[in-house]
N, C-alpha and C. Protein backbone atom coordinates (compact mmCIF):
# COMPACT_ATOMS: atom_id res chain seq x y z
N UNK A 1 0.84 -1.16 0.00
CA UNK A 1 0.00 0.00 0.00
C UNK A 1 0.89 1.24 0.00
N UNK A 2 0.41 2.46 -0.83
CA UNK A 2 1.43 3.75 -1.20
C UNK A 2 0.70 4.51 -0.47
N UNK A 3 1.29 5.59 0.31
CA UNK A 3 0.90 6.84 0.58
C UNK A 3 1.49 7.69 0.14
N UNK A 4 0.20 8.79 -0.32
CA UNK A 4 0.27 9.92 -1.35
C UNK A 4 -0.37 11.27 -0.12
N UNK A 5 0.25 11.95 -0.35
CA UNK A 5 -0.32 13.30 0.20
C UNK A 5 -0.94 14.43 -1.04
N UNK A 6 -2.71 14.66 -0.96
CA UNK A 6 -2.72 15.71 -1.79
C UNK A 6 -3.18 16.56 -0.85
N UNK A 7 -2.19 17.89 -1.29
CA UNK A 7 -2.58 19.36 -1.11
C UNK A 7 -3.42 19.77 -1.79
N UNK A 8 -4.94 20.19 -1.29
CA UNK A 8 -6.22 20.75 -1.60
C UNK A 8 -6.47 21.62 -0.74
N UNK A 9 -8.07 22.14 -1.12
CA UNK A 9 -8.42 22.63 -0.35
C UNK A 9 -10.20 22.54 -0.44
N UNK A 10 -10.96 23.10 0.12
CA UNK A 10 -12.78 22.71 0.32
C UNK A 10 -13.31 23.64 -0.98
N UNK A 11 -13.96 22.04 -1.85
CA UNK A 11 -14.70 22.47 -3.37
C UNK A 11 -13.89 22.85 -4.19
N UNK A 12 -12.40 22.46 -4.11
CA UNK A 12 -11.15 22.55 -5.35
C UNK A 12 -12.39 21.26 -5.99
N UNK A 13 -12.92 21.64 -7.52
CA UNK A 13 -13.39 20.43 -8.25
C UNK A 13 -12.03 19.90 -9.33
N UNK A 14 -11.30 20.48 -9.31
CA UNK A 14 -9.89 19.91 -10.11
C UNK A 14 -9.44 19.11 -8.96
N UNK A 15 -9.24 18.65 -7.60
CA UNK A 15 -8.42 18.05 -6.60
C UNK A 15 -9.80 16.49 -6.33
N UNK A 16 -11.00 16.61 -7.25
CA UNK A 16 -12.00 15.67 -7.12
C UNK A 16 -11.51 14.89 -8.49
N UNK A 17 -11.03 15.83 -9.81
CA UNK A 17 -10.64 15.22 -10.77
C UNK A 17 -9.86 14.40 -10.65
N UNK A 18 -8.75 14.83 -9.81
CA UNK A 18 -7.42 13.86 -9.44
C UNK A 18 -7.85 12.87 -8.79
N UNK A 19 -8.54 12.69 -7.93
CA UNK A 19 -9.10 11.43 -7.01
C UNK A 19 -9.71 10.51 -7.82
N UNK A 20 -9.89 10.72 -9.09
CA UNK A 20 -10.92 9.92 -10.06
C UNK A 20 -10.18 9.54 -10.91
N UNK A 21 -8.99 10.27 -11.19
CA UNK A 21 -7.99 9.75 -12.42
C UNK A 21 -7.52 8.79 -11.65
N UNK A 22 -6.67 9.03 -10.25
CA UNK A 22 -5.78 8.12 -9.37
C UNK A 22 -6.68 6.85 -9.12
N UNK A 23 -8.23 6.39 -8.80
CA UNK A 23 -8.53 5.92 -8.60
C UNK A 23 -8.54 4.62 -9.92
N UNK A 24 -8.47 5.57 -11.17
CA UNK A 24 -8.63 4.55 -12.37
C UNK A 24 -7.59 4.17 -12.94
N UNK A 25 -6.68 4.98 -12.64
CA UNK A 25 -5.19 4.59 -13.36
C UNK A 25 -4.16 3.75 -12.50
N UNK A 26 -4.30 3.88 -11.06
CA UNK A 26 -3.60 3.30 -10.50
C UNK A 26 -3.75 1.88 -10.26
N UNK A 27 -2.76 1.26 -9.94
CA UNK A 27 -2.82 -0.56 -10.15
C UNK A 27 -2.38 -1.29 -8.49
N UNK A 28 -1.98 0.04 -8.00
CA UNK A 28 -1.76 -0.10 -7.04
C UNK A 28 -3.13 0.60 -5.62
N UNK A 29 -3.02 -0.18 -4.18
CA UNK A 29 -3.75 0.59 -3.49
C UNK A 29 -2.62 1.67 -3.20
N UNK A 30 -3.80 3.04 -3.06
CA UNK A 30 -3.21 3.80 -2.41
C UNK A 30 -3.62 4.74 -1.02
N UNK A 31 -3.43 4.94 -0.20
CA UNK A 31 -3.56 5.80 0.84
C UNK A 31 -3.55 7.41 0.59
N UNK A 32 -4.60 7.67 0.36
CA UNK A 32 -4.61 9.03 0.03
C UNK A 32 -4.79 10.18 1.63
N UNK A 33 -3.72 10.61 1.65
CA UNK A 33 -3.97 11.61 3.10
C UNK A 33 -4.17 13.12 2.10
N UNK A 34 -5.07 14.13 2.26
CA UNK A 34 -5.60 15.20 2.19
C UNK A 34 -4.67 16.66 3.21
N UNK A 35 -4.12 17.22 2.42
CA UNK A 35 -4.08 18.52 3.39
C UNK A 35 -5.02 19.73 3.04
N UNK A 36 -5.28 19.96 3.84
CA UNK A 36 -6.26 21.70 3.55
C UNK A 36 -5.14 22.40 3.67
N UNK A 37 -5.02 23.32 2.52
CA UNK A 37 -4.25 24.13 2.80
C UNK A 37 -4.47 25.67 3.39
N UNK A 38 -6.03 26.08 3.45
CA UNK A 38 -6.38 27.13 3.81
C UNK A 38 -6.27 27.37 5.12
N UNK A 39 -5.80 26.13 6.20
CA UNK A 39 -5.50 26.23 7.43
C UNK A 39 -4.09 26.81 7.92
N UNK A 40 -3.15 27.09 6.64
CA UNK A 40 -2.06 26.77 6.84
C UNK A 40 -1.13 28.01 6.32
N UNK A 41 -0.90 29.41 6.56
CA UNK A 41 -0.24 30.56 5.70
C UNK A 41 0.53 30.04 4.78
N UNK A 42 1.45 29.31 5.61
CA UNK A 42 2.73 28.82 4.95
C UNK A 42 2.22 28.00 3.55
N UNK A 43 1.42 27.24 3.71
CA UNK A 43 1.13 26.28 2.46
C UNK A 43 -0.20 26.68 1.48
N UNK A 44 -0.41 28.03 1.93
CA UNK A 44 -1.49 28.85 1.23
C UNK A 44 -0.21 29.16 0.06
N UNK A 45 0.93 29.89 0.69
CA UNK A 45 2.07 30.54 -0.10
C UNK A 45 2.51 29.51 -0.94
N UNK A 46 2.87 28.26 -0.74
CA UNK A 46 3.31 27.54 -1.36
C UNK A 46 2.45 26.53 -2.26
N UNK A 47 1.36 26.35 -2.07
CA UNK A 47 0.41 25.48 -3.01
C UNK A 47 -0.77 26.05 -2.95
N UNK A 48 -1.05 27.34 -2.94
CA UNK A 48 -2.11 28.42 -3.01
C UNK A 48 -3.22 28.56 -4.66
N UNK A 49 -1.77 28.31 -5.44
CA UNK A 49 -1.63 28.86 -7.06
C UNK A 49 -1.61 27.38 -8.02
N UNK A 50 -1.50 26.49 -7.10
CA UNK A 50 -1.14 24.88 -7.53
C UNK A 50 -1.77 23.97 -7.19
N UNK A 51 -2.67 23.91 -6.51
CA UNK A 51 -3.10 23.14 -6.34
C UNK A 51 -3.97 22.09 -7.65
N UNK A 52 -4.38 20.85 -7.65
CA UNK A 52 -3.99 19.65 -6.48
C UNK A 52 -2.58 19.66 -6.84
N UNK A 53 -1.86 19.20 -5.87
CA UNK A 53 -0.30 18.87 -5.81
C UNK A 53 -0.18 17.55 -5.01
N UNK A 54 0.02 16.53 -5.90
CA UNK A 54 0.08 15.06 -5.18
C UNK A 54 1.52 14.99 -4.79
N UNK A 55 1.98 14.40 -3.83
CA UNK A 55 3.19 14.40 -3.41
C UNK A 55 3.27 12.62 -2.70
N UNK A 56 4.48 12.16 -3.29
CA UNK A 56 4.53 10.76 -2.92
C UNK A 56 5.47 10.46 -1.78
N UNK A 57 6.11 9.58 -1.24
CA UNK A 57 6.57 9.51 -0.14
C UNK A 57 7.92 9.80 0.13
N UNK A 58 8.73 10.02 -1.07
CA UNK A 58 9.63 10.60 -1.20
C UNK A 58 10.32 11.86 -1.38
N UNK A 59 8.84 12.54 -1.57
CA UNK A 59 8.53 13.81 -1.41
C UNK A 59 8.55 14.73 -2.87
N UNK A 60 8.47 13.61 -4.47
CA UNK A 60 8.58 14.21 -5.18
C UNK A 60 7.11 14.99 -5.73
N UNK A 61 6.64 15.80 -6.21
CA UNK A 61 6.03 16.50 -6.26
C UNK A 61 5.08 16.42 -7.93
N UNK A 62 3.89 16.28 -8.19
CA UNK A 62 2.92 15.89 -9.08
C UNK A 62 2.04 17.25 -9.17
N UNK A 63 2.15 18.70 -10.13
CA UNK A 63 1.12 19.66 -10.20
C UNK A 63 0.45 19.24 -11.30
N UNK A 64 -0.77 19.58 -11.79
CA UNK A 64 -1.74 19.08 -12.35
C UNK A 64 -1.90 17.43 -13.25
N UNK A 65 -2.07 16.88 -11.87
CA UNK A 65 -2.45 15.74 -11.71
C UNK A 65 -3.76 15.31 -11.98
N UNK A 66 -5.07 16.49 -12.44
CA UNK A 66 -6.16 16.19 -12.89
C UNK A 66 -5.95 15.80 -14.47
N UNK A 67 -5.00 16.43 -15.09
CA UNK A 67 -4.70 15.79 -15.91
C UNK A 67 -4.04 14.19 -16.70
N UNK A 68 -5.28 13.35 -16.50
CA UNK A 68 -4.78 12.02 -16.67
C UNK A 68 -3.13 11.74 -17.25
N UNK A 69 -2.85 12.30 -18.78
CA UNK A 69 -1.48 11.72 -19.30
C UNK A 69 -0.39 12.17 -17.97
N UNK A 70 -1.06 13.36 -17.51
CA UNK A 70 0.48 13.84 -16.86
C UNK A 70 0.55 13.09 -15.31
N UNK A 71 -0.60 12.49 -14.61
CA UNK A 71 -0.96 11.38 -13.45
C UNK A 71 -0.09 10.31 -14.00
N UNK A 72 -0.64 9.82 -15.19
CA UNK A 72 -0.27 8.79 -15.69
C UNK A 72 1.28 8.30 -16.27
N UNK A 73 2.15 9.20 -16.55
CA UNK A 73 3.19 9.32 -16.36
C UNK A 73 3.74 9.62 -14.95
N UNK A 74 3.34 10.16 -14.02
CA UNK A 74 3.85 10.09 -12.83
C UNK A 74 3.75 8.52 -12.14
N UNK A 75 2.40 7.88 -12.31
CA UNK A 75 2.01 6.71 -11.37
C UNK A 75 3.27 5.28 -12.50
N UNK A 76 3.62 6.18 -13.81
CA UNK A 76 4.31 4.84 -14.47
C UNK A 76 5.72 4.48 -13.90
N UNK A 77 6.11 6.02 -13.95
CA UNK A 77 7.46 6.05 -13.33
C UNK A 77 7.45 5.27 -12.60
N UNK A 78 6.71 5.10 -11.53
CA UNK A 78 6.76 4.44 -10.09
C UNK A 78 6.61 2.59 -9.79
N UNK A 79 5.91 2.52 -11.12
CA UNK A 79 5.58 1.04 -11.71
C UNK A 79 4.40 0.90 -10.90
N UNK A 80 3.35 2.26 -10.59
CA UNK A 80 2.05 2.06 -10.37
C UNK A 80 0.75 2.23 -11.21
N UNK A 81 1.34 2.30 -12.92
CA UNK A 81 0.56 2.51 -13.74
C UNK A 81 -0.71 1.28 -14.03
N UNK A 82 -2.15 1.27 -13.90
CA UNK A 82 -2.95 0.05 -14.18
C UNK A 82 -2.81 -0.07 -16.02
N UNK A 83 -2.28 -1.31 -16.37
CA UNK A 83 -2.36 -1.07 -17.92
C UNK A 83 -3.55 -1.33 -18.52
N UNK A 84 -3.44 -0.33 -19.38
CA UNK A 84 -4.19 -0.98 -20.77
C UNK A 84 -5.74 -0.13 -20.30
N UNK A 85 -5.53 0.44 -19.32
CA UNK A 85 -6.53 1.53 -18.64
C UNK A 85 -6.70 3.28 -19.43
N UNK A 86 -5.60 3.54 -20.24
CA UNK A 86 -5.80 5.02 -20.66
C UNK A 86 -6.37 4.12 -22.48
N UNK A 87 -6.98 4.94 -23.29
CA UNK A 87 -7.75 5.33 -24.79
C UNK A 87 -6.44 6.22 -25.52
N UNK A 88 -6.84 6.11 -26.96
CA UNK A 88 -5.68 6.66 -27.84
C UNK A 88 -5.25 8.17 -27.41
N UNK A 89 -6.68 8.74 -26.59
CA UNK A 89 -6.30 10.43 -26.46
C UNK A 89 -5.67 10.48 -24.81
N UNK A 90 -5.34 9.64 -24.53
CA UNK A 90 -4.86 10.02 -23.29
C UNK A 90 -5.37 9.73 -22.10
N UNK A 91 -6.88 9.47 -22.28
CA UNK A 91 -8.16 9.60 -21.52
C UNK A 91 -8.00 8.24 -20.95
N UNK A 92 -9.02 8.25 -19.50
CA UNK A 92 -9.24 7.07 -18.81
C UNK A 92 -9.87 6.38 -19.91
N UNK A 93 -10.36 4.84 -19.94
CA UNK A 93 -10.88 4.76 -21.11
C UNK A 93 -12.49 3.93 -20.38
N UNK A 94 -12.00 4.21 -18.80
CA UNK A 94 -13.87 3.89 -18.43
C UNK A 94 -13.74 4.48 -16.80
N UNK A 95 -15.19 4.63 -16.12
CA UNK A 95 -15.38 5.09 -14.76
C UNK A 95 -14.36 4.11 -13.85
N UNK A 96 -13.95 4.35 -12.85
CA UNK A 96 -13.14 3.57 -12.01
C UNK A 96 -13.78 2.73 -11.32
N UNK A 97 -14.00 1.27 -11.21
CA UNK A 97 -15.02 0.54 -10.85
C UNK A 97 -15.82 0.75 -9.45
N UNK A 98 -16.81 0.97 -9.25
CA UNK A 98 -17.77 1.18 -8.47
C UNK A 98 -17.94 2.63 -8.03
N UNK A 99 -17.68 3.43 -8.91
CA UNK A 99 -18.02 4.96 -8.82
C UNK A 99 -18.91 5.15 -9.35
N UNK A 100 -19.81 6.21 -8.87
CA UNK A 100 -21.69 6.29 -9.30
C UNK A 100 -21.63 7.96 -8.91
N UNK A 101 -22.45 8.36 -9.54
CA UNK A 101 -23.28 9.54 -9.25
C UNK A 101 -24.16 9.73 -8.48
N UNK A 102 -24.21 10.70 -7.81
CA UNK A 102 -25.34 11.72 -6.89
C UNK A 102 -25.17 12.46 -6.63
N UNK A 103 -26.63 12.92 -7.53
CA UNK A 103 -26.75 14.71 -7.45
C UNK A 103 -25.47 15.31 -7.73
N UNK A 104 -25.31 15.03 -9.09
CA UNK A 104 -24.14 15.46 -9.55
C UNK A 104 -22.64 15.15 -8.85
N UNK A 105 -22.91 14.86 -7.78
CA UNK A 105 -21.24 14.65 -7.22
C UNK A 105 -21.18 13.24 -7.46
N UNK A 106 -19.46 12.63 -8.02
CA UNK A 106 -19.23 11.52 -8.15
C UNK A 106 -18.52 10.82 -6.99
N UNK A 107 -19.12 9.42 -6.61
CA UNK A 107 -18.43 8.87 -5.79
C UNK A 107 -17.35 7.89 -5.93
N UNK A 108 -16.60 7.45 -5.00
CA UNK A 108 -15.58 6.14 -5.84
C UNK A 108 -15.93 4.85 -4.29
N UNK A 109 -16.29 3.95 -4.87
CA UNK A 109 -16.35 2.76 -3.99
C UNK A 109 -17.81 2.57 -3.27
């Protein structure tokens, strides 16, 4: 099991994107820990303008990670890529299994 830290913050809908790419691309489980950053001056300054910013345990650093190819090159590097999971454009190429809708918000599991 991997732990990932994303820097967000409350109703970032790009830091919901990332939770949906990671959920479909990855092959691995992962431990997703959440920071708010609006609690925090220091990390307002530093991931204010950037957010989501996935950060892995080594502390290397992932900015727009809602963007599947560029997730997806991060999770390959790592040899946590799920194959045969992205379409010719880059794209997931289906919902991440057992994610559903309500009332517009998507769930995973």
């Amino acid at each position: 099991m991997n732990r990932l830290t994303l820097y967000t913050t409350l109703g970032c809908h790009l830091c919901d994107e990332l939770e949906h790419y990671l959920a479909t691309l990855s092959a691995v489980e992962v431990i997703l820990e959440k920071v708010e950053i609006a609690d925090d001056d220091t990390l307002m300054v530093r991931y204010g303008e950037r957010i989501p910013v996935l950060v892995d345990a080594d502390g290397e650093e992932l900015e727009r990670g809602f963007e599947p190819e560029r997730l997806a090159a991060w999770l390959d590097e790592r040899g946590w890529l799920r194959e045969g999971v992205l379409d010719t454009t880059g794209a997931p190429a289906s919902e991440p299994k057992g994610a559903y809708l309500r009332q517009g918000r998507r769930f995973l599991g």
